[in-house]
Protein backbone atom coordinates (compact mmCIF):
# COMPACT_ATOMS: atom_id res chain seq x y z
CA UNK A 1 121.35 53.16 37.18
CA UNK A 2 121.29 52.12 33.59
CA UNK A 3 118.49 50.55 30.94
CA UNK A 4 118.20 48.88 27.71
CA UNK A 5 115.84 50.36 25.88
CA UNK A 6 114.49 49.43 22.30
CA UNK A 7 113.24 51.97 19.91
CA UNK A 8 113.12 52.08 16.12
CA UNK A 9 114.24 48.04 15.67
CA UNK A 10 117.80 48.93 17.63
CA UNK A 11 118.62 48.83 21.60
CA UNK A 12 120.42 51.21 23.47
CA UNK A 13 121.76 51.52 26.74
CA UNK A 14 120.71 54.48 28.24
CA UNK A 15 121.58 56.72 31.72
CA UNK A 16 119.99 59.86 33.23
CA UNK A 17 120.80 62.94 31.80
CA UNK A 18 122.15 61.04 28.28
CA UNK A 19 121.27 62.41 24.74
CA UNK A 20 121.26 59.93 21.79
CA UNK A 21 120.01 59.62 18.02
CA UNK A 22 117.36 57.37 16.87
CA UNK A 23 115.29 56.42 14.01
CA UNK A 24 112.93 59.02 13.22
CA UNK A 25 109.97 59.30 15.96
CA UNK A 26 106.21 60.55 14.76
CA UNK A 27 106.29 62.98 18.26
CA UNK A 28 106.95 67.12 18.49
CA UNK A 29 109.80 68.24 19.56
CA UNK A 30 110.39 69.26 23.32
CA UNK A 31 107.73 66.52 24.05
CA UNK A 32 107.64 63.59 26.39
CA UNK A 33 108.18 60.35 24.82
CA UNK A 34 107.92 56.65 26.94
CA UNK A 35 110.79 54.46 25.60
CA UNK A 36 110.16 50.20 25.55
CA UNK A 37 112.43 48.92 28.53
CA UNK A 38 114.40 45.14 28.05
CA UNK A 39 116.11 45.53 31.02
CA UNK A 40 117.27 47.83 33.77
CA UNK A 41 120.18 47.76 36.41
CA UNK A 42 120.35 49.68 39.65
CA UNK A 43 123.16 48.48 41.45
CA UNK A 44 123.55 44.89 42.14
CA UNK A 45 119.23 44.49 40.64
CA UNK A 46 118.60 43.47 37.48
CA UNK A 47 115.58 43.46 36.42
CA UNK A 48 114.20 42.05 32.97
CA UNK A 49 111.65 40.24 31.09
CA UNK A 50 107.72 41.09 32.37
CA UNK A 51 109.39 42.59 35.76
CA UNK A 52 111.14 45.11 32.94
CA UNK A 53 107.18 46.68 31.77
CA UNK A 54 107.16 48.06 35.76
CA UNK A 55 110.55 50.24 34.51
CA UNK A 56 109.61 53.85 33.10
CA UNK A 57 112.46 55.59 30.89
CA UNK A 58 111.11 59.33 29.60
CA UNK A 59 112.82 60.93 27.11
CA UNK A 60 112.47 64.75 25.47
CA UNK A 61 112.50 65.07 22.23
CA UNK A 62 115.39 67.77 21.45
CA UNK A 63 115.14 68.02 17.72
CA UNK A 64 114.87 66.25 14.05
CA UNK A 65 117.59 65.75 11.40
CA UNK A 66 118.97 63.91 8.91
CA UNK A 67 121.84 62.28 8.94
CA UNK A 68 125.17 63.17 6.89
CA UNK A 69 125.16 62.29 3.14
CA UNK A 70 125.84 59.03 1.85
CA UNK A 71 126.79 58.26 -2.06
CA UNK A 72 125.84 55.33 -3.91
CA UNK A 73 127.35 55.22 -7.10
CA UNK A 74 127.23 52.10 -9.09
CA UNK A 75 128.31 51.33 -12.67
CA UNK A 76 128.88 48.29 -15.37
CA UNK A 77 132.45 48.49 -16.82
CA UNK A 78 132.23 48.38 -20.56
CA UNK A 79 129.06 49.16 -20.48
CA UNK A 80 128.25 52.73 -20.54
CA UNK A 81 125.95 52.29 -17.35
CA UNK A 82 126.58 54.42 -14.35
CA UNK A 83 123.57 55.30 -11.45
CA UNK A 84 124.43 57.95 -8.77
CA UNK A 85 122.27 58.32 -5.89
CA UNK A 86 122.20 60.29 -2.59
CA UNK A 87 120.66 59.34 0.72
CA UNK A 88 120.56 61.04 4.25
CA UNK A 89 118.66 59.11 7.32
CA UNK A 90 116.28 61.20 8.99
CA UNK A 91 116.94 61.09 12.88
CA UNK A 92 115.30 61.93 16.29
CA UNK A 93 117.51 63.44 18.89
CA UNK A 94 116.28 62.29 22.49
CA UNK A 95 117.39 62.88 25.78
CA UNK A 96 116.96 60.84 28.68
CA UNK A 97 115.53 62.61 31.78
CA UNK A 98 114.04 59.77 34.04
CA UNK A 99 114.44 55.96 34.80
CA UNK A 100 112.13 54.78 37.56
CA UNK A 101 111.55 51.18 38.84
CA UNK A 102 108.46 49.99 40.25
């Protein structure tokens, strides 16, 4: 049993048991967090659309980080102009502990 779930403007297919990074969630950590179904497949049933709000997929919330480092460095040749900058993405670590239809 699978789902698509959609959670911080990106989908992810997600199993029982499976622990994934997300944008950053406003939620504690080691809480219980209800993730937006699209669709969900058990077998040969699909369901999706308004039969996919009847789906429940709860997630834990393991822990928050950020991301590695990224380096933006930008310059005009000839011009004496250079601009470094750092950024790191703050994440939410989730895992997966139930998918239930109906």
């Amino acid at each position: 049993m699978y789902a698509i779930v959609k959670t911080g403007g990106k989908q992810y297919k997600v199993t029982e048991g499976l622990v994934f990074e997300t944008e950053l969630l406003n939620a504690e950590v080691n809480s219980a967090v209800e993730l937006d179904v699209v669709l969900a497949a058990d077998g040969d049933k699909v369901v999706t659309g308004a039969d996919a709000a009847n789906v429940k997929v709860i997630a834990t919330v393991v822990e928050h980080g950020k991301g590695r480092k990224i380096n933006i460095f930008t310059y005009k040749a000839k011009k004496n102009v250079r601009k470094r900058q750092g950024h790191r993405q703050p994440y939410t670590k989730l895992k997966v502990t139930s998918i239930t239809i109906g």
